[in-house]
PDB file of N, CA and C in Angstrom:
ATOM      1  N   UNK A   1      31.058  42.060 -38.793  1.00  0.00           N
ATOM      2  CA  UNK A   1      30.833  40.751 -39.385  1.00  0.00           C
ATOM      3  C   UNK A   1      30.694  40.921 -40.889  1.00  0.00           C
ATOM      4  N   UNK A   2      31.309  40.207 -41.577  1.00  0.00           N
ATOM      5  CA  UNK A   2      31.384  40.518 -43.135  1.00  0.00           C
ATOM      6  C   UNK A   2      31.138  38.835 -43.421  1.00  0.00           C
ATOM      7  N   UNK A   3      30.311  38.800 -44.533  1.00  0.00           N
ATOM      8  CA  UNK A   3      30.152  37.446 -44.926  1.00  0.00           C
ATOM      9  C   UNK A   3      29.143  36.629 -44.334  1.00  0.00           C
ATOM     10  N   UNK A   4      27.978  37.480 -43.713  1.00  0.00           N
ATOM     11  CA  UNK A   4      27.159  37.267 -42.996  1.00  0.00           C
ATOM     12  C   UNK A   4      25.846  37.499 -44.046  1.00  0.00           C
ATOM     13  N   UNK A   5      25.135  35.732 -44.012  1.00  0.00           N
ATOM     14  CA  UNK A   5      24.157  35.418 -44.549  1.00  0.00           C
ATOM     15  C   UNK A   5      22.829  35.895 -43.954  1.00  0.00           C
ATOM     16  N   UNK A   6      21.332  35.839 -43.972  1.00  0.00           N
ATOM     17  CA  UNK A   6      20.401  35.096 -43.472  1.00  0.00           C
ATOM     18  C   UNK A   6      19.408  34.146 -44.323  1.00  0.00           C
ATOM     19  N   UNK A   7      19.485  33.066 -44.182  1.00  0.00           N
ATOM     20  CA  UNK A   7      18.903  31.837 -45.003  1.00  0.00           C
ATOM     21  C   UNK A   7      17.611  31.468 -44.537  1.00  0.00           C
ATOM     22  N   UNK A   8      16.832  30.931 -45.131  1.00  0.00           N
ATOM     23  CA  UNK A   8      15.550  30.366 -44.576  1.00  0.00           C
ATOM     24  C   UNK A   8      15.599  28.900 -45.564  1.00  0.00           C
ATOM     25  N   UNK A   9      15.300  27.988 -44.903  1.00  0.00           N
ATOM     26  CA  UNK A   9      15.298  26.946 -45.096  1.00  0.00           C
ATOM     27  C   UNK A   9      14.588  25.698 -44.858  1.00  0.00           C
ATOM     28  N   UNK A  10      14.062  24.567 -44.952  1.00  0.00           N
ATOM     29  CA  UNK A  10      13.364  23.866 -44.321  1.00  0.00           C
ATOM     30  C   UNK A  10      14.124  22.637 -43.456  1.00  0.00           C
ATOM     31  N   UNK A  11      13.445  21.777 -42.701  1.00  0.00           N
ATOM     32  CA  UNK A  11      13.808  20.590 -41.857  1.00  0.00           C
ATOM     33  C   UNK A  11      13.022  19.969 -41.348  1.00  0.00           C
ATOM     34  N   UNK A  12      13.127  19.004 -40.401  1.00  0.00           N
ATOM     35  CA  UNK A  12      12.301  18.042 -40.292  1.00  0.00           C
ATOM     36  C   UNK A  12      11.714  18.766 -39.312  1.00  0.00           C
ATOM     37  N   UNK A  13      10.398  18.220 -39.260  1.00  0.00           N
ATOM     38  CA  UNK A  13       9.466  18.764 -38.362  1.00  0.00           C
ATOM     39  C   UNK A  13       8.968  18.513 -37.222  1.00  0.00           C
ATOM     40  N   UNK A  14       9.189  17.439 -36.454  1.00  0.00           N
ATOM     41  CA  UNK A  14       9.334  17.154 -35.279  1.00  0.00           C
ATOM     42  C   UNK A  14      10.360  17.490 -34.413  1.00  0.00           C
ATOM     43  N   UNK A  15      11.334  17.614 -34.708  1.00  0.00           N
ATOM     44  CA  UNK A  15      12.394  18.774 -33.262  1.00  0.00           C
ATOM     45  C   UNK A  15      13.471  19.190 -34.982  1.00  0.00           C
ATOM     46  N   UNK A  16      13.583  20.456 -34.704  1.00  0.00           N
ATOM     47  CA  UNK A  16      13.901  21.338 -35.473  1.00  0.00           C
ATOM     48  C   UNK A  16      15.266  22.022 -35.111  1.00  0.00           C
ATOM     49  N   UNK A  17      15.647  21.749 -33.596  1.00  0.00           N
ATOM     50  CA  UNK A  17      16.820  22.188 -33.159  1.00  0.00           C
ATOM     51  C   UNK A  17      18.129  22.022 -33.766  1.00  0.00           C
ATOM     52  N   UNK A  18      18.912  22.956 -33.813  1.00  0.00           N
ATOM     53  CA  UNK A  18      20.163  22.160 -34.233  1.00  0.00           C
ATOM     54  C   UNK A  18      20.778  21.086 -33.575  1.00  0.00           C
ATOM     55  N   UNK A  19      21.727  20.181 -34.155  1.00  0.00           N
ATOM     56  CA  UNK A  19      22.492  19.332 -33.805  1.00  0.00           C
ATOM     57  C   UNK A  19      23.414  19.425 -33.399  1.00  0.00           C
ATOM     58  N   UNK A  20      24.244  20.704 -33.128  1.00  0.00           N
ATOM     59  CA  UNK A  20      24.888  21.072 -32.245  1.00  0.00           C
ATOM     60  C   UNK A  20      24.867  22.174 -31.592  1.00  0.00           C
ATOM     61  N   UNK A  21      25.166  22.405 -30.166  1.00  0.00           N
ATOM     62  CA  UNK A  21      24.997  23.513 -29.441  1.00  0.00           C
ATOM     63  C   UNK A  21      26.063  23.233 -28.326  1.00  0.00           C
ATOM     64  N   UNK A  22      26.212  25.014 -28.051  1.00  0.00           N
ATOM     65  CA  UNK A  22      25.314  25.979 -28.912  1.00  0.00           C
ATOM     66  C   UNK A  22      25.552  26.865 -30.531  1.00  0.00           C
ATOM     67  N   UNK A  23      24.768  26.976 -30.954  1.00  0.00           N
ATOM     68  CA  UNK A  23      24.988  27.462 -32.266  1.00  0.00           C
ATOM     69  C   UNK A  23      25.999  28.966 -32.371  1.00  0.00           C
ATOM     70  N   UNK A  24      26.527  29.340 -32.942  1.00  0.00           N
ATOM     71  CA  UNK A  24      26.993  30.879 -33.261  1.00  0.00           C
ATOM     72  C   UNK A  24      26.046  31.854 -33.575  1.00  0.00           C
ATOM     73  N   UNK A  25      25.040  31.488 -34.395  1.00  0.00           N
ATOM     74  CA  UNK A  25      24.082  32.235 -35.139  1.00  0.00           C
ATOM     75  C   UNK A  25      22.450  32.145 -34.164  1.00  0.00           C
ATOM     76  N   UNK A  26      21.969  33.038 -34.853  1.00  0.00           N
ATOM     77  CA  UNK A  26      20.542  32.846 -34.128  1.00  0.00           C
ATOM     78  C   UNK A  26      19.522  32.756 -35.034  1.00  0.00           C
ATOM     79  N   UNK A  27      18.682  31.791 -34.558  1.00  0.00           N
ATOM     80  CA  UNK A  27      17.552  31.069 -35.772  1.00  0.00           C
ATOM     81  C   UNK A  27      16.426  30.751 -35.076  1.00  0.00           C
ATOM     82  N   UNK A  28      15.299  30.919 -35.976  1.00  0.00           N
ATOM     83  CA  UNK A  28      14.175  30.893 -35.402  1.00  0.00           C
ATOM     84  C   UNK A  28      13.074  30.194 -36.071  1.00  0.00           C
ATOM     85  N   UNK A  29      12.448  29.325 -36.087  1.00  0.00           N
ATOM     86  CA  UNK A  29      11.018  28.857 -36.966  1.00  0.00           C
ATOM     87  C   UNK A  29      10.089  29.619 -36.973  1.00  0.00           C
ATOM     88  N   UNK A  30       9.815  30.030 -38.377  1.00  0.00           N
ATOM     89  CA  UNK A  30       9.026  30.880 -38.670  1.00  0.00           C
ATOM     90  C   UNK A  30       7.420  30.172 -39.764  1.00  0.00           C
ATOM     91  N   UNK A  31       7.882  28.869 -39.306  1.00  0.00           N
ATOM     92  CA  UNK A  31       6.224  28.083 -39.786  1.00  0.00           C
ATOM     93  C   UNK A  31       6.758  26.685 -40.023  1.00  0.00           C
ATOM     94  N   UNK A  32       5.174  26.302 -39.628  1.00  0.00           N
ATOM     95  CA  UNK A  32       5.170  24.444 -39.495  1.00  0.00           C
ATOM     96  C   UNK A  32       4.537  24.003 -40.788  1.00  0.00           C
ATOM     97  N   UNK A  33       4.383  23.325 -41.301  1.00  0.00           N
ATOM     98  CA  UNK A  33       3.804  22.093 -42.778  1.00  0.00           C
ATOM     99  C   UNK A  33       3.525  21.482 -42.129  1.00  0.00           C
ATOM    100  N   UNK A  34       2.695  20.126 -42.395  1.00  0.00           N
ATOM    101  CA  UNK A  34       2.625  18.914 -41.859  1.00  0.00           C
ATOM    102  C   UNK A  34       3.380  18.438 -42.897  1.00  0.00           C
ATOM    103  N   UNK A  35       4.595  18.559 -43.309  1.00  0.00           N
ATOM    104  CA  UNK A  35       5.559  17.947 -43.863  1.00  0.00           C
ATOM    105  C   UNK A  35       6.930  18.326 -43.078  1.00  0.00           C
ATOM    106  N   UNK A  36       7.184  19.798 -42.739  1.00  0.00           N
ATOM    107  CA  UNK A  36       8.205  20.399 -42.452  1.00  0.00           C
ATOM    108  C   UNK A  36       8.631  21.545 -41.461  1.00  0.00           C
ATOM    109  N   UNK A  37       9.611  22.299 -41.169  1.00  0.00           N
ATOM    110  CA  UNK A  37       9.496  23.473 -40.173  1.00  0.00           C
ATOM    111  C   UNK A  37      10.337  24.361 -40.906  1.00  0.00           C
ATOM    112  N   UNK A  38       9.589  25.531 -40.706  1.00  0.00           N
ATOM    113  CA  UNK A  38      10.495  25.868 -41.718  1.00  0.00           C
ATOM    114  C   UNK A  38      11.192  27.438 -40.956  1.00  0.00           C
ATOM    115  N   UNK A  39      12.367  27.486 -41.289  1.00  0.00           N
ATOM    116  CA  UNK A  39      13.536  28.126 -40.288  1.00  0.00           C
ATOM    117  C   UNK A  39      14.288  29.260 -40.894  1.00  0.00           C
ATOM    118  N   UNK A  40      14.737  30.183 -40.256  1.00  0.00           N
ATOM    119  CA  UNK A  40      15.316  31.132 -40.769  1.00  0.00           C
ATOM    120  C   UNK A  40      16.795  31.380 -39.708  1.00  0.00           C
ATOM    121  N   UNK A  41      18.242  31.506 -40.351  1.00  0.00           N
ATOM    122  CA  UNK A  41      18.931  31.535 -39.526  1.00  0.00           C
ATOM    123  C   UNK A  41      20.009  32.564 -40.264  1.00  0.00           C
ATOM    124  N   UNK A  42      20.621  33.625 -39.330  1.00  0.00           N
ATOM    125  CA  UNK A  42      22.164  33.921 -39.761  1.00  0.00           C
ATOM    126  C   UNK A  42      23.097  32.526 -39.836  1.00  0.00           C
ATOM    127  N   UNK A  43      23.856  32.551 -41.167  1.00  0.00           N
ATOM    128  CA  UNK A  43      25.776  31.863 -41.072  1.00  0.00           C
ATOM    129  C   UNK A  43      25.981  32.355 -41.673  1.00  0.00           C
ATOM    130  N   UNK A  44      27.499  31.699 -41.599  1.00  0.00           N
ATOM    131  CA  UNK A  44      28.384  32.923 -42.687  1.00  0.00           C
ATOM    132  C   UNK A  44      28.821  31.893 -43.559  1.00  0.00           C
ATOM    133  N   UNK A  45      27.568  31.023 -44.292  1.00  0.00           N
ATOM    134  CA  UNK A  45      28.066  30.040 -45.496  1.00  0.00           C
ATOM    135  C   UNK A  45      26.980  28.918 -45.450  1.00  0.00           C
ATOM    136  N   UNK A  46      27.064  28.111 -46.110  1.00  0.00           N
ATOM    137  CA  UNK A  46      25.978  27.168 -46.102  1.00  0.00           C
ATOM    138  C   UNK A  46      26.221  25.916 -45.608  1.00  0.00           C
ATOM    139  N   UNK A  47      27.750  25.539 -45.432  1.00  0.00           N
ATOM    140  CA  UNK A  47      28.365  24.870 -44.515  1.00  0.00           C
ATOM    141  C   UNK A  47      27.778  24.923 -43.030  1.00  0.00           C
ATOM    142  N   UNK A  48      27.702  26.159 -42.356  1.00  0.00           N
ATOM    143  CA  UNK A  48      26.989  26.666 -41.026  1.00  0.00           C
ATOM    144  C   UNK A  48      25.811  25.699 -40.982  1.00  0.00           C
ATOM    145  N   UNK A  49      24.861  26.026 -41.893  1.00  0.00           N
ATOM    146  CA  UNK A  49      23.509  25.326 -41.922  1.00  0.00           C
ATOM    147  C   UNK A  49      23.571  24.342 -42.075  1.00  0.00           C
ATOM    148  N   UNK A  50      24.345  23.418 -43.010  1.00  0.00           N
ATOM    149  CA  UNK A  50      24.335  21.784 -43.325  1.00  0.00           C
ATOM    150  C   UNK A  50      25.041  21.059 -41.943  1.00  0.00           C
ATOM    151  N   UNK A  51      25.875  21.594 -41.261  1.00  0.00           N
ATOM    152  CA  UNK A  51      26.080  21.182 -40.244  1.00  0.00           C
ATOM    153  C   UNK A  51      25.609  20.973 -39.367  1.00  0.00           C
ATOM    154  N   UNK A  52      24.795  22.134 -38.823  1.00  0.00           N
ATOM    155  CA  UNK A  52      23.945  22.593 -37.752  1.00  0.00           C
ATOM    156  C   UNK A  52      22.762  21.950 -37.668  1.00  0.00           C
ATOM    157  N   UNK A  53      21.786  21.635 -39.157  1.00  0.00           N
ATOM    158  CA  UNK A  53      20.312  21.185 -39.637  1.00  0.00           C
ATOM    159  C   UNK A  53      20.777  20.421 -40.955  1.00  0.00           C
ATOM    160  N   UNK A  54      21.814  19.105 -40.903  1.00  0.00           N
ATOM    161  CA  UNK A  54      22.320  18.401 -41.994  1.00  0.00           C
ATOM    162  C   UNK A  54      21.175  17.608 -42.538  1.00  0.00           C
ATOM    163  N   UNK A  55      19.451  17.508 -42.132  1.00  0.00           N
ATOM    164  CA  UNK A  55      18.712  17.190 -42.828  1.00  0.00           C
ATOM    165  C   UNK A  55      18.064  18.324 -43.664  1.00  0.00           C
ATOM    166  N   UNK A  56      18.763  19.772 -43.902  1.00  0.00           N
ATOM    167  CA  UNK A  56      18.302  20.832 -44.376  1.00  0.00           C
ATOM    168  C   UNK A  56      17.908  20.684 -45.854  1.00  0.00           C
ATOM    169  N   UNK A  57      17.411  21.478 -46.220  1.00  0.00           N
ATOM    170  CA  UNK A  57      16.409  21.652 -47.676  1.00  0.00           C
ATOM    171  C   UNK A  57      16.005  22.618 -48.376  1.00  0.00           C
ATOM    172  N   UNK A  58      15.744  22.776 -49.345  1.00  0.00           N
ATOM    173  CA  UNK A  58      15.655  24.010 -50.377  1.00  0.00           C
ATOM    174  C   UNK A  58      16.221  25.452 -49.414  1.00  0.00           C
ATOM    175  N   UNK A  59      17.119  25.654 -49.401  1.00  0.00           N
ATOM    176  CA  UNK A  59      17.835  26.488 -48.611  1.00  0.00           C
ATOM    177  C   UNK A  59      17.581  28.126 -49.874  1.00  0.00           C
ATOM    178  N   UNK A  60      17.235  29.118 -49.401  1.00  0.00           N
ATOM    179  CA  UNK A  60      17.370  30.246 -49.525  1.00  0.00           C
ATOM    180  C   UNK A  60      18.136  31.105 -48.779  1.00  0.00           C
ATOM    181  N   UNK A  61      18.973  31.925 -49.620  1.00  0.00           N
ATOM    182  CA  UNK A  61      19.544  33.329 -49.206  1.00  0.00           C
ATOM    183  C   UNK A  61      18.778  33.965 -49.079  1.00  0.00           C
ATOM    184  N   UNK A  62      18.165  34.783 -48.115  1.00  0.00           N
ATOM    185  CA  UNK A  62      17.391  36.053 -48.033  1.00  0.00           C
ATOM    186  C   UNK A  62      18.025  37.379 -48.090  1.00  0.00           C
ATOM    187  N   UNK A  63      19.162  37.619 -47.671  1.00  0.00           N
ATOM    188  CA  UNK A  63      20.108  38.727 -47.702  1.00  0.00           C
ATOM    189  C   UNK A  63      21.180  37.903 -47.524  1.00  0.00           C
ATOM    190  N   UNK A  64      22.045  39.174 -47.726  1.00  0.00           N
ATOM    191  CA  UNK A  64      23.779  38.848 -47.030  1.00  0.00           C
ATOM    192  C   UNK A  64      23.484  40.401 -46.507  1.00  0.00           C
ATOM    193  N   UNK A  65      24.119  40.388 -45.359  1.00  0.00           N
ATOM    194  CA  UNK A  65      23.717  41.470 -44.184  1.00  0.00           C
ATOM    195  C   UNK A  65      25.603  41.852 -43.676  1.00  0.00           C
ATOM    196  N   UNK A  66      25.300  43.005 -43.249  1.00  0.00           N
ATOM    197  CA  UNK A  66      26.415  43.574 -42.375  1.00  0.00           C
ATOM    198  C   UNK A  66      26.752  42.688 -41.343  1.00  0.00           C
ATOM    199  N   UNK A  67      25.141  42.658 -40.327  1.00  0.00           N
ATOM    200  CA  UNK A  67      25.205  42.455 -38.927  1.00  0.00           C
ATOM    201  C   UNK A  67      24.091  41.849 -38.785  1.00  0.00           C
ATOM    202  N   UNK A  68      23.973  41.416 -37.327  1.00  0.00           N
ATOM    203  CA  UNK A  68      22.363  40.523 -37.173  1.00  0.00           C
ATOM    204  C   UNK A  68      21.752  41.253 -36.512  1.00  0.00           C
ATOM    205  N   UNK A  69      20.437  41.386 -36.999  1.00  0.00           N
ATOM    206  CA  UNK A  69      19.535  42.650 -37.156  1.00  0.00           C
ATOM    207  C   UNK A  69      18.453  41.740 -35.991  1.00  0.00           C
ATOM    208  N   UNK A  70      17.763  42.340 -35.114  1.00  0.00           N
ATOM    209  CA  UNK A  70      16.630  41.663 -34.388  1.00  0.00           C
ATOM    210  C   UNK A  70      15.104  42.550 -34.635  1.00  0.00           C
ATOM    211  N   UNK A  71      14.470  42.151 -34.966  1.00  0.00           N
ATOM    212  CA  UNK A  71      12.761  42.888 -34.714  1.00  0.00           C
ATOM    213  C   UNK A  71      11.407  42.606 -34.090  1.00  0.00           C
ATOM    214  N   UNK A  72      10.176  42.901 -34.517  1.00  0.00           N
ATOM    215  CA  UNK A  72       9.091  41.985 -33.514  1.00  0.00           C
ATOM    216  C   UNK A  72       8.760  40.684 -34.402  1.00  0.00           C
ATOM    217  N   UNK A  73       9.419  40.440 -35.788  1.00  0.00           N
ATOM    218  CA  UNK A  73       8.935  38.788 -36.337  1.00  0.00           C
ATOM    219  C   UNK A  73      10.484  38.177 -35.836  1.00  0.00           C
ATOM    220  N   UNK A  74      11.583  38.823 -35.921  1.00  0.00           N
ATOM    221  CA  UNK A  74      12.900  38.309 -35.026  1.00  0.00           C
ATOM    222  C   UNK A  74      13.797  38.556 -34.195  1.00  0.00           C
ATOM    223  N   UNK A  75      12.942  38.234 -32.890  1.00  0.00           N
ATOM    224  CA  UNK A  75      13.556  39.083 -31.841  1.00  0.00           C
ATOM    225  C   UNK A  75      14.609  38.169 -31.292  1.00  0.00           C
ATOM    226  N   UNK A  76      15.669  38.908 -30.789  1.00  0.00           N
ATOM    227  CA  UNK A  76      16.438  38.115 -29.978  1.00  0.00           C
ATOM    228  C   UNK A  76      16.039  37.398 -29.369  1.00  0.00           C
ATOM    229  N   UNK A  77      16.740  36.257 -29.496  1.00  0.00           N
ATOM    230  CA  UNK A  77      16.513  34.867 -28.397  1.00  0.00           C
ATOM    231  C   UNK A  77      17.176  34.940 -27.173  1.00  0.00           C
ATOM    232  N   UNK A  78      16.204  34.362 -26.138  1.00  0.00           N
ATOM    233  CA  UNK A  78      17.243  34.508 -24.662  1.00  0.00           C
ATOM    234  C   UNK A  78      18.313  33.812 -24.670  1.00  0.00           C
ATOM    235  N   UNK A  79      18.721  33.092 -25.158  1.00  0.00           N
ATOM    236  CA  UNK A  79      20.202  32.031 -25.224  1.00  0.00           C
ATOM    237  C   UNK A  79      20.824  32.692 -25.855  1.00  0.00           C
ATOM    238  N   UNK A  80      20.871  33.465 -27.217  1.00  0.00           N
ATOM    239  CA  UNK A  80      21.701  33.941 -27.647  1.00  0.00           C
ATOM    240  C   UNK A  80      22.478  35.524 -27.461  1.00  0.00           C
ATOM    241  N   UNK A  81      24.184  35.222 -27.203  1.00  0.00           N
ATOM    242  CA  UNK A  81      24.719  36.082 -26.855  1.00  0.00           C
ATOM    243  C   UNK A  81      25.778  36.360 -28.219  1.00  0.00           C
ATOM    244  N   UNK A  82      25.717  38.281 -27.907  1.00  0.00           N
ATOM    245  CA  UNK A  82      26.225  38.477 -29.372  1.00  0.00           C
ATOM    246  C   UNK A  82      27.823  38.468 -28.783  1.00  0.00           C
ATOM    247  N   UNK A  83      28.703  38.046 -29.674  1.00  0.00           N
ATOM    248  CA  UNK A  83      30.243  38.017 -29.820  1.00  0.00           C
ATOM    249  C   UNK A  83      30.860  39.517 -28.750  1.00  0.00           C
ATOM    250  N   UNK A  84      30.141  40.412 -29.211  1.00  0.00           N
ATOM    251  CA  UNK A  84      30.573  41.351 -28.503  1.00  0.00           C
ATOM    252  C   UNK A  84      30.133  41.632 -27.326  1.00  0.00           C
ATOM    253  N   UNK A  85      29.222  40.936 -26.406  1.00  0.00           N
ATOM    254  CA  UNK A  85      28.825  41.025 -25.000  1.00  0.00           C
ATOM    255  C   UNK A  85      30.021  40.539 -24.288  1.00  0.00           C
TER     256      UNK A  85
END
């Protein structure tokens, strides 16, 4: 995967899901506001995200990455299956 983001970003805070599914990427909320939720996701552009969370907000790049990396603050999600399974 080349061209592979991970962004953190905010959205609305009452359902946080994307708007379409299922997504390509895997994303996770990593904290609530009583204003907002705030989310961290692989795309490969910012298009990905405005689509996906088109009420999105102050959007950060955190890296541009090889590959999608999982750990114990982002572990794989059970829904998500990688391209190569």
């Amino acid at each position: 995967m080349s061209g592979l983001i991970r962004v953190r970003f905010k959205t609305i805070i009452e359902d946080y899901r994307p708007v379409n599914w299922p997504v390509k990427y895997p994303y996770w909320c990593v904290g609530k506001s009583f204003f907002y939720s705030t989310l961290v996701s692989y795309a490969d552009g910012r298009d990905y995200i405005m689509a996906n969370w088109p009420e999105a907000c102050d959007l950060v790049i955190e890296a541009e990455v090889d590959s999608i990396e999982f750990d114990g603050r982002l572990p794989k999600p059970e829904w998500y299956k990688e391209a190569t399974e």
